[in-house]
C-alpha atoms as a PDB file:
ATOM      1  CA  UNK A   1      21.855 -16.894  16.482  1.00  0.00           C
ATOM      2  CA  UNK A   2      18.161 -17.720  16.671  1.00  0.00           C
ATOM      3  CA  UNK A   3      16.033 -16.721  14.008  1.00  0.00           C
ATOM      4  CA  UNK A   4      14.670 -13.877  17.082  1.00  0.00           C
ATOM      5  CA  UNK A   5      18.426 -12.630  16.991  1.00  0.00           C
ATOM      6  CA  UNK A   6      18.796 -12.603  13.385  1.00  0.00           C
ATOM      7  CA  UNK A   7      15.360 -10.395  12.648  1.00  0.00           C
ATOM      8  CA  UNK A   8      15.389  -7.654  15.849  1.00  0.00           C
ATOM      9  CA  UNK A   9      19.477  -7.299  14.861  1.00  0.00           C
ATOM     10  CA  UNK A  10      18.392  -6.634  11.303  1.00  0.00           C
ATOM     11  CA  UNK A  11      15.455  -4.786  12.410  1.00  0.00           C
ATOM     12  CA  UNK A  12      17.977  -2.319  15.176  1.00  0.00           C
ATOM     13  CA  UNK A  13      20.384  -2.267  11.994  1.00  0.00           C
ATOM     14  CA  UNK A  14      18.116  -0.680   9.391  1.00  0.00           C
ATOM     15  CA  UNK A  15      17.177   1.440  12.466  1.00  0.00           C
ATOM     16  CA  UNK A  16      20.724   3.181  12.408  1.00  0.00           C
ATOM     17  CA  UNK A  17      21.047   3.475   8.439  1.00  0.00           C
ATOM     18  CA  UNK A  18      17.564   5.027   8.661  1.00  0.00           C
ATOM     19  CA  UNK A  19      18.287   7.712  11.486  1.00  0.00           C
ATOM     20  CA  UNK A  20      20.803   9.286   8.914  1.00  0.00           C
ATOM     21  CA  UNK A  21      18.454  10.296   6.154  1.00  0.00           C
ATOM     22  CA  UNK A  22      16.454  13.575   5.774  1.00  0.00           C
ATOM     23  CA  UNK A  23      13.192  14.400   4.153  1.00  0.00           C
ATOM     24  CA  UNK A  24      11.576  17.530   2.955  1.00  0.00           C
ATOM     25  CA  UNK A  25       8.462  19.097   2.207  1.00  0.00           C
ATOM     26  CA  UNK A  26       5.956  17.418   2.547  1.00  0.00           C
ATOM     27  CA  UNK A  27       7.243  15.492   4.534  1.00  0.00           C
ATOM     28  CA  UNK A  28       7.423  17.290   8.035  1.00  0.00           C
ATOM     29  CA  UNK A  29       7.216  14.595  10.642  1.00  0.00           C
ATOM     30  CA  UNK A  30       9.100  11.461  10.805  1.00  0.00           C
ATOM     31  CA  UNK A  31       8.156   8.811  13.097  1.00  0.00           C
ATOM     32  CA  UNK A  32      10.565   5.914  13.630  1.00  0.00           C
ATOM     33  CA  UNK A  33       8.833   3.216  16.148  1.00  0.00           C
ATOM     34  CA  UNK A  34      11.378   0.822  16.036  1.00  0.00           C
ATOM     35  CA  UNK A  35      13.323   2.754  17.843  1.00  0.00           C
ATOM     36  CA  UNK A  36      10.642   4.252  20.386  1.00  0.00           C
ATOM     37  CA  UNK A  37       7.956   1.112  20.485  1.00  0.00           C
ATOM     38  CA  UNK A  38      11.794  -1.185  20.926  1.00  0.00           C
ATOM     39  CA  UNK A  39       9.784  -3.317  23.784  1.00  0.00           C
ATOM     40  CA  UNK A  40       6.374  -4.087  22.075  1.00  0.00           C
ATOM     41  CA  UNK A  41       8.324  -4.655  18.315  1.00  0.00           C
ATOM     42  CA  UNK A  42      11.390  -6.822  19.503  1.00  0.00           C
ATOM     43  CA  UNK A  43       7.996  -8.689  21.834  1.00  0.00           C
ATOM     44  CA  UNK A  44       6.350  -9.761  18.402  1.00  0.00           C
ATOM     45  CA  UNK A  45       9.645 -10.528  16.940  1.00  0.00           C
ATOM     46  CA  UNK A  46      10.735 -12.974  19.660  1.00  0.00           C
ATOM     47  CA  UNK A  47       7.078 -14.903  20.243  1.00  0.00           C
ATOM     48  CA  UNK A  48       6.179 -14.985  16.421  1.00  0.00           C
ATOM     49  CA  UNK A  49       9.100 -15.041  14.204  1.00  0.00           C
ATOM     50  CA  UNK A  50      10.522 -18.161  12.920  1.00  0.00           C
ATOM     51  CA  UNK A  51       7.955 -20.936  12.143  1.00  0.00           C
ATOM     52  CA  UNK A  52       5.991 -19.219   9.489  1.00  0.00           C
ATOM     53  CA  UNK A  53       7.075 -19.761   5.746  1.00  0.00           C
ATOM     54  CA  UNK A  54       4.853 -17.424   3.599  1.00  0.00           C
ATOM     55  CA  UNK A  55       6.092 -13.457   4.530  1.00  0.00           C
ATOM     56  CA  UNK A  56       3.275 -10.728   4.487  1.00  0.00           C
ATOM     57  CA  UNK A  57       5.351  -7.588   4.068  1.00  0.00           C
ATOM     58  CA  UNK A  58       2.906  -4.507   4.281  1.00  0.00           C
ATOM     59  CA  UNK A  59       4.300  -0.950   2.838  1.00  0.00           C
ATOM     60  CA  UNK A  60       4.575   1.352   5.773  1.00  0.00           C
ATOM     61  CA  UNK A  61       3.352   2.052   9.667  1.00  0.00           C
ATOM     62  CA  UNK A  62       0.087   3.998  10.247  1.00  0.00           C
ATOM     63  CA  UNK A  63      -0.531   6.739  12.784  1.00  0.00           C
ATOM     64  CA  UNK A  64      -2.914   4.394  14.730  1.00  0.00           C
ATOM     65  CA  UNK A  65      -1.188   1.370  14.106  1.00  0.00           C
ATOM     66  CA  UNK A  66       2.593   0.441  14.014  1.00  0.00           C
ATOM     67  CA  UNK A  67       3.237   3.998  14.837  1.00  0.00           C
ATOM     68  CA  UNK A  68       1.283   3.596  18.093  1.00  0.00           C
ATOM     69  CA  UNK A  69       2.438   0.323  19.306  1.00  0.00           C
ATOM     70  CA  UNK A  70       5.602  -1.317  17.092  1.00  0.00           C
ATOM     71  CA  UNK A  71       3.751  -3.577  15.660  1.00  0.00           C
ATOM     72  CA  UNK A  72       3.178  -4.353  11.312  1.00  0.00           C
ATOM     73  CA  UNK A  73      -0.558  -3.677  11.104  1.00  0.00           C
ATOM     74  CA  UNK A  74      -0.363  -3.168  14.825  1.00  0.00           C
ATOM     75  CA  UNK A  75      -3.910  -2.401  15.858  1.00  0.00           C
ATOM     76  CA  UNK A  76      -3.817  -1.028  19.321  1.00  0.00           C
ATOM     77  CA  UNK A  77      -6.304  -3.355  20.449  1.00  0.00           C
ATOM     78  CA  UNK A  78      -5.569  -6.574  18.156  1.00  0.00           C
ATOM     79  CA  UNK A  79      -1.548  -6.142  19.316  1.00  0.00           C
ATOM     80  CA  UNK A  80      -2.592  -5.548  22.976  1.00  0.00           C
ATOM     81  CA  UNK A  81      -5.527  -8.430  23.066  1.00  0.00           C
ATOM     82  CA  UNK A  82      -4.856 -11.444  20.273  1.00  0.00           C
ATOM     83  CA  UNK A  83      -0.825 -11.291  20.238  1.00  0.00           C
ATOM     84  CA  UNK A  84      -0.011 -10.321  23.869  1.00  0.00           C
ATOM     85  CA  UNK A  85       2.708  -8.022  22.926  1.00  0.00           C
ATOM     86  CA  UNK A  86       1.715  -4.674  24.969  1.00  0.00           C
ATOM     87  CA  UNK A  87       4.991  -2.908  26.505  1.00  0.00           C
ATOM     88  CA  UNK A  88       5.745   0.407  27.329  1.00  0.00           C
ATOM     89  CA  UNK A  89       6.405   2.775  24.575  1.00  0.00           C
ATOM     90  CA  UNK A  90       8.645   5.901  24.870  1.00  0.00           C
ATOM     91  CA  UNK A  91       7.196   9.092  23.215  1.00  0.00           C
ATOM     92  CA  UNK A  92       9.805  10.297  20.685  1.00  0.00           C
ATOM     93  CA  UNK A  93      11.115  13.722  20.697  1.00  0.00           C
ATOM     94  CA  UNK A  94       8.530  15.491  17.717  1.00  0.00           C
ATOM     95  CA  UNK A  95       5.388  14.167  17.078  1.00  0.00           C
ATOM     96  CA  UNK A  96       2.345  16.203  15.174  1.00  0.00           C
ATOM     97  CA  UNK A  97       0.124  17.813  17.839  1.00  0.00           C
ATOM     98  CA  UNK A  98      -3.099  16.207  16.103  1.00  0.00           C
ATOM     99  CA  UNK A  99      -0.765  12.642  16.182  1.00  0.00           C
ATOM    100  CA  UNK A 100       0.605  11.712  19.672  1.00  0.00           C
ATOM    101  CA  UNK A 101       2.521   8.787  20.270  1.00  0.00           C
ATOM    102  CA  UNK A 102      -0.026   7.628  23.140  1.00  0.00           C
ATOM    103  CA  UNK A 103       1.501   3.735  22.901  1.00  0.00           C
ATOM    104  CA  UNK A 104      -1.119   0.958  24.129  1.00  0.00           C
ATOM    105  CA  UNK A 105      -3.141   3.536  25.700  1.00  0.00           C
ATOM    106  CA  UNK A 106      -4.237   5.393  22.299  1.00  0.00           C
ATOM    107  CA  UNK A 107      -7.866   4.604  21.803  1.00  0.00           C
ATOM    108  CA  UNK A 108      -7.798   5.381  18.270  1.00  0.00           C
ATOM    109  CA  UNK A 109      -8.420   2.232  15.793  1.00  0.00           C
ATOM    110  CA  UNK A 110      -6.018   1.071  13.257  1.00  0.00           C
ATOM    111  CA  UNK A 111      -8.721   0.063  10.194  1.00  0.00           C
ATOM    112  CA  UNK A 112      -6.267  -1.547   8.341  1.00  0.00           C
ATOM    113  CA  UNK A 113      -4.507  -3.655  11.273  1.00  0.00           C
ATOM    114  CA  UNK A 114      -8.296  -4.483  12.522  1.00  0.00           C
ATOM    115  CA  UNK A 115      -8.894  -6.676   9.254  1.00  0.00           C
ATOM    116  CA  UNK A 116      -5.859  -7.909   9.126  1.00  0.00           C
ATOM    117  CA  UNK A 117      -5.037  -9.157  12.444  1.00  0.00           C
ATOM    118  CA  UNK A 118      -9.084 -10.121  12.879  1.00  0.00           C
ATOM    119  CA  UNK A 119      -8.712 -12.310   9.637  1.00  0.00           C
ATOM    120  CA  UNK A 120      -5.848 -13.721  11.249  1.00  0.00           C
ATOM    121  CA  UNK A 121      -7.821 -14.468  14.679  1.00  0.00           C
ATOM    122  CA  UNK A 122     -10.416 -16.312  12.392  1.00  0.00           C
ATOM    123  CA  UNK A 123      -8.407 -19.183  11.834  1.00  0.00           C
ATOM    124  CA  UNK A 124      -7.271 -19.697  15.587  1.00  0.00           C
ATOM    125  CA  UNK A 125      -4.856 -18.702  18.412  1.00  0.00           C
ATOM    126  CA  UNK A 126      -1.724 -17.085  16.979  1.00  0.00           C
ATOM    127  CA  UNK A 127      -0.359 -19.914  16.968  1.00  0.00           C
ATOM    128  CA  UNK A 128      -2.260 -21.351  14.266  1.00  0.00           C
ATOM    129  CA  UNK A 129      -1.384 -17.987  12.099  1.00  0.00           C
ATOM    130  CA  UNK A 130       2.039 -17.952  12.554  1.00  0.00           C
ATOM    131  CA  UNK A 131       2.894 -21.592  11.645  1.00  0.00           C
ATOM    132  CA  UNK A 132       1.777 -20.305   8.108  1.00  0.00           C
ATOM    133  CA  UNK A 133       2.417 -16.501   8.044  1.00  0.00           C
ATOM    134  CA  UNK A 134       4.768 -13.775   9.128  1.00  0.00           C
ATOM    135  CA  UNK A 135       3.898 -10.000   8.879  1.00  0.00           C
ATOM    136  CA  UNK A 136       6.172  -7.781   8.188  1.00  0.00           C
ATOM    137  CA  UNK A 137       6.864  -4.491   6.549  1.00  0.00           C
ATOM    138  CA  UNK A 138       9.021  -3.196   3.705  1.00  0.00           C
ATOM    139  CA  UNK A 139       9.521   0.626   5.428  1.00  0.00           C
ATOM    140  CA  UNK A 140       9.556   1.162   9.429  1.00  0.00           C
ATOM    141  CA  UNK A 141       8.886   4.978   9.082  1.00  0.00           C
ATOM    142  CA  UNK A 142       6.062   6.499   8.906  1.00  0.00           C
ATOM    143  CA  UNK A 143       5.675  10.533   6.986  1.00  0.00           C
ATOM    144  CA  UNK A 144       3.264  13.176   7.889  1.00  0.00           C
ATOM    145  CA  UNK A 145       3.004  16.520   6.584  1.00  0.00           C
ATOM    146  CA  UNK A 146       2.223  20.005   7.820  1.00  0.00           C
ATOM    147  CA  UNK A 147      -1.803  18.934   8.554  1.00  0.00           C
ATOM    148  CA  UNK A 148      -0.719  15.754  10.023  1.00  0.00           C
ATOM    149  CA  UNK A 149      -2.121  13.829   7.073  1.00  0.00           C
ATOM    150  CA  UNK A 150      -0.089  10.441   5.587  1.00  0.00           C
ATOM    151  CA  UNK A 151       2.586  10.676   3.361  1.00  0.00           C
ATOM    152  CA  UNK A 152       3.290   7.345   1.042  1.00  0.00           C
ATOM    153  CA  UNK A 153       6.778   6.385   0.603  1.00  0.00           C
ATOM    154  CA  UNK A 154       5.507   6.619  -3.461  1.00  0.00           C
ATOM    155  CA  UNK A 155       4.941  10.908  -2.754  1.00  0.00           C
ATOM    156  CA  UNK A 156       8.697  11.540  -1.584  1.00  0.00           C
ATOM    157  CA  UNK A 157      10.801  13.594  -2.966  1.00  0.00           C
ATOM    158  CA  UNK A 158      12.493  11.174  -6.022  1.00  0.00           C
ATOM    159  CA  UNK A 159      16.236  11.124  -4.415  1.00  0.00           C
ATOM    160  CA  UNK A 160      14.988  10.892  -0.961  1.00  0.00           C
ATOM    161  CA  UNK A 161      12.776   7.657  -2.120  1.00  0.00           C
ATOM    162  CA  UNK A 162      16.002   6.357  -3.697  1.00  0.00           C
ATOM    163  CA  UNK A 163      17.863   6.674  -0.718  1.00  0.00           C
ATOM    164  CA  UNK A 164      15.064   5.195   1.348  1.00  0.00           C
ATOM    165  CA  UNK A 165      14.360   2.168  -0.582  1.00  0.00           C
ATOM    166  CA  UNK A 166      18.045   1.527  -0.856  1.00  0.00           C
ATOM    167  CA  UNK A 167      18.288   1.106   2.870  1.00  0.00           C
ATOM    168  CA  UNK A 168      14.951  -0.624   2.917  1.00  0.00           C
ATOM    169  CA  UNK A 169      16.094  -3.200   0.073  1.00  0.00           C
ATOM    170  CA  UNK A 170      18.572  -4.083   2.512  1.00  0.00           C
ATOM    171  CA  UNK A 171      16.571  -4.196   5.416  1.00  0.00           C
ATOM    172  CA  UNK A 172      14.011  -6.515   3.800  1.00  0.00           C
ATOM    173  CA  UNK A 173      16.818  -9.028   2.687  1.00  0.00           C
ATOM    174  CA  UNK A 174      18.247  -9.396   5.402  1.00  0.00           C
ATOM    175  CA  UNK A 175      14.930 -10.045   7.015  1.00  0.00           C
ATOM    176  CA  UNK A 176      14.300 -12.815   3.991  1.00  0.00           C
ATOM    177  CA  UNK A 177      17.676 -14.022   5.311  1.00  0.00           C
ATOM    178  CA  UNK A 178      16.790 -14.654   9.054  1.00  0.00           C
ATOM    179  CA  UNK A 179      13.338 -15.967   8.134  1.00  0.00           C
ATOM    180  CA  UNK A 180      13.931 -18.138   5.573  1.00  0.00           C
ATOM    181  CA  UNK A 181      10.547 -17.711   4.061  1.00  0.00           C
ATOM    182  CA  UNK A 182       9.474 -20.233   0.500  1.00  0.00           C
ATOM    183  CA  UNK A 183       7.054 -16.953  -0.667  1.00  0.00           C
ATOM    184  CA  UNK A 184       6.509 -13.308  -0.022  1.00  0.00           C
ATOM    185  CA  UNK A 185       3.642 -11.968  -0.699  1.00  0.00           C
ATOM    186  CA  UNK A 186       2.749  -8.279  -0.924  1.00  0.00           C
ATOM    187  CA  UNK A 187      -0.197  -6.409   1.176  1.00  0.00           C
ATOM    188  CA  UNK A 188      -0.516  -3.759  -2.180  1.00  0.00           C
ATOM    189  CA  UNK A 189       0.886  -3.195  -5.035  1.00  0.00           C
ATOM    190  CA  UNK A 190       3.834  -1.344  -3.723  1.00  0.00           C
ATOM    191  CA  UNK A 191       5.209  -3.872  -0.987  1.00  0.00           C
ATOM    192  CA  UNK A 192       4.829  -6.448  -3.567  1.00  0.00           C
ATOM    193  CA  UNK A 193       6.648  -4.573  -6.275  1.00  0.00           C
ATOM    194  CA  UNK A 194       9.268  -3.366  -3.908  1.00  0.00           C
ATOM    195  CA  UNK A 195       9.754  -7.065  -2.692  1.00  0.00           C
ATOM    196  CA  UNK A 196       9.884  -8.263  -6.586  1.00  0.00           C
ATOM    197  CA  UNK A 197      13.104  -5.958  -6.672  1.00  0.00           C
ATOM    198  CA  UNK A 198      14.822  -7.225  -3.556  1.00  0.00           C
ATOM    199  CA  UNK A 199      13.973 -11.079  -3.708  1.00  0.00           C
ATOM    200  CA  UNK A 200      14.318 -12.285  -7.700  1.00  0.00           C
ATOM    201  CA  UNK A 201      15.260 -15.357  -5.941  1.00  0.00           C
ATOM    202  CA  UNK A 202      11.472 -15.662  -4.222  1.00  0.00           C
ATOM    203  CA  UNK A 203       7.983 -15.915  -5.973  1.00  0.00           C
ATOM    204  CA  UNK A 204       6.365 -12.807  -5.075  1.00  0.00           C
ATOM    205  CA  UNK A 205       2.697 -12.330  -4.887  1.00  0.00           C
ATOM    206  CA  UNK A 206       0.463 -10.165  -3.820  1.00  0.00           C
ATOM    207  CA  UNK A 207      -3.312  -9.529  -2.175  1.00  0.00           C
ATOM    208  CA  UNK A 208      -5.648  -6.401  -1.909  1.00  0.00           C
ATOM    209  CA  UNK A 209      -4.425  -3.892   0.998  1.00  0.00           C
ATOM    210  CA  UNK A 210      -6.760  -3.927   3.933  1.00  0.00           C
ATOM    211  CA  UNK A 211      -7.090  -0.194   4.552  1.00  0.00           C
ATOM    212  CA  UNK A 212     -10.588   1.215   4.537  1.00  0.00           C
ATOM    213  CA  UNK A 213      -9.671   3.834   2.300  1.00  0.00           C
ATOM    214  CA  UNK A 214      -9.545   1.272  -0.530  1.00  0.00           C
ATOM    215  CA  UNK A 215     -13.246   1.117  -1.955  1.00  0.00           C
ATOM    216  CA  UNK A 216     -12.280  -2.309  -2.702  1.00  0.00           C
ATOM    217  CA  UNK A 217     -11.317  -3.939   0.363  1.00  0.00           C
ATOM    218  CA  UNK A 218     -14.625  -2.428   1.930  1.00  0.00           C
ATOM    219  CA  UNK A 219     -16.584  -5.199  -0.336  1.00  0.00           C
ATOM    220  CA  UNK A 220     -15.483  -8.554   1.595  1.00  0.00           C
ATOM    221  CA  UNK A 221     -12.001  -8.045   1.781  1.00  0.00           C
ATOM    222  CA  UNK A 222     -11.367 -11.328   4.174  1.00  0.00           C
ATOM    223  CA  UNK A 223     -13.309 -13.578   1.359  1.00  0.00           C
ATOM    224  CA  UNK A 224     -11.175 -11.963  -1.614  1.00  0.00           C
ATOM    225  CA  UNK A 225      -7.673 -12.390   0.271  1.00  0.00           C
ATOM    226  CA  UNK A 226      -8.727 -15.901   0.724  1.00  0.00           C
ATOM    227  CA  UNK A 227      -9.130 -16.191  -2.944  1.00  0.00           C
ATOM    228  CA  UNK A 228      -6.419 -14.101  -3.698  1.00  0.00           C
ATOM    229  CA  UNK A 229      -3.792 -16.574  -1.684  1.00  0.00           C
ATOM    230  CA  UNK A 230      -5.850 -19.669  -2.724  1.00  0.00           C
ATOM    231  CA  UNK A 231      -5.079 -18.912  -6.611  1.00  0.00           C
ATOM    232  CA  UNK A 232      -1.341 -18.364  -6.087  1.00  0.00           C
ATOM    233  CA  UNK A 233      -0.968 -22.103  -3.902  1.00  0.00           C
ATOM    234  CA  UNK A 234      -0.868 -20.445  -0.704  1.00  0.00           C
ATOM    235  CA  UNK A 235      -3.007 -22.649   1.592  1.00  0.00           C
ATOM    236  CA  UNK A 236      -4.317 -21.634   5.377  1.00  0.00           C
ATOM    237  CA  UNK A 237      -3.305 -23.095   8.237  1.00  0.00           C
ATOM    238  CA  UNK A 238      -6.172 -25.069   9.718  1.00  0.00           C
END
């Protein structure tokens, strides 16, 4: 199989493992977008996977982002406009009132996916990005509670976490396996953590998460990834 084959079977197969668990409070809403953003996330897979050798893995989807269009990071406008990957999205059976599934046609913006995805447009067509870099992430689901507000993988409930990051372990090697990747580094502390535990094999690293609710990656966050990757040998494309 291609390395395309290899990542959206691995990607459909933590799919199925994840459809069996169960959360509770606070955890009220579950959103799965692999499964109902299929077209737009096996799209990325098939026109970016395979060339890149250093793996981004990010934590989790975002209501604006992945959760909106199947895409890591995926910025409704950066996924639509830079990588070309807009399909039709299904809405999934419950979704928060204040947190529709509105697919390419949300107008909401993704903070985190707009730096990320606009750093990477800074040093070319995809092209150029992906000969270097794959993004990824560690979980596909994304938590809300009762007021619609983020929950972190970090705030569930201790045995549900286990049994998440046990199927999510599995998911990301076998993701490491199709890609082949020489590094992985993490977007945050937990992805790169996480990734530590899956991959002893790999060097891990890791670089300041883009979110805007970071004070720190509000103060030049593009120049201090750049260091960041610089310091631990990872060198741009261009």
């Amino acid at each position: 199989m291609s390395v395309a084959d290899q990542l959206c079977e691995a990607s459909l197969q933590l799919a199925r493992r994840l459809e069996g668990l169960t959360f509770s409070d606070p955890v009220r809403y579950v959103y799965h977008p692999v499964l109902y953003a299929w077209r737009p996330h096996e799209a990325y897979i098939r026109q970016y996977a395979g060339s890149g050798r250093v793996l981004l893995l990010g934590m989790n989807p975002g209501p604006f982002g992945m959760a909106q269009t199947g895409v890591p990071f995926g910025d409704v406008h950066a996924s639509r406009d830079w990588l070309n990957v807009a399909r039709p999205v299904d809405v999934p059976a419950k979704t928060h009132p204040r947190r529709p599934v509105l697919g390419f046609d949300s107008t909401r913006g993704e903070g985190s996916g707009r730096r990320l995805w606009g750093w990477a447009a800074t040093m070319g067509p995809p092209s150029v990005f992906f000969s270097r870099f794959f993004v990824w992430n560690y979980c596909p689901l994304l938590f809300l509670d009762e007021g619609a507000r983020n929950v972190i993988p970090e705030k569930l409930v201790k045995a549900e976490l286990r049994a998440l990051e046990d199927a999510c372990t599995w998911g990301l090697q076998q993701a490491v396996q199709a890609l082949n990747p020489e590094r992985v580094i993490g977007v945050g502390a937990y992805a790169a953590a996480r990734a530590a535990h899956a991959l002893p094999h790999l060097q891990v690293g890791q670089i300041l998460h883009p979110s805007p609710a970071n004070p720190q990656a509000n103060r030049d966050w593009m120049g201090t990834v750049q260091r960041q990757l610089e310091e631990q040998g990872v060198r741009l494309p261009g």
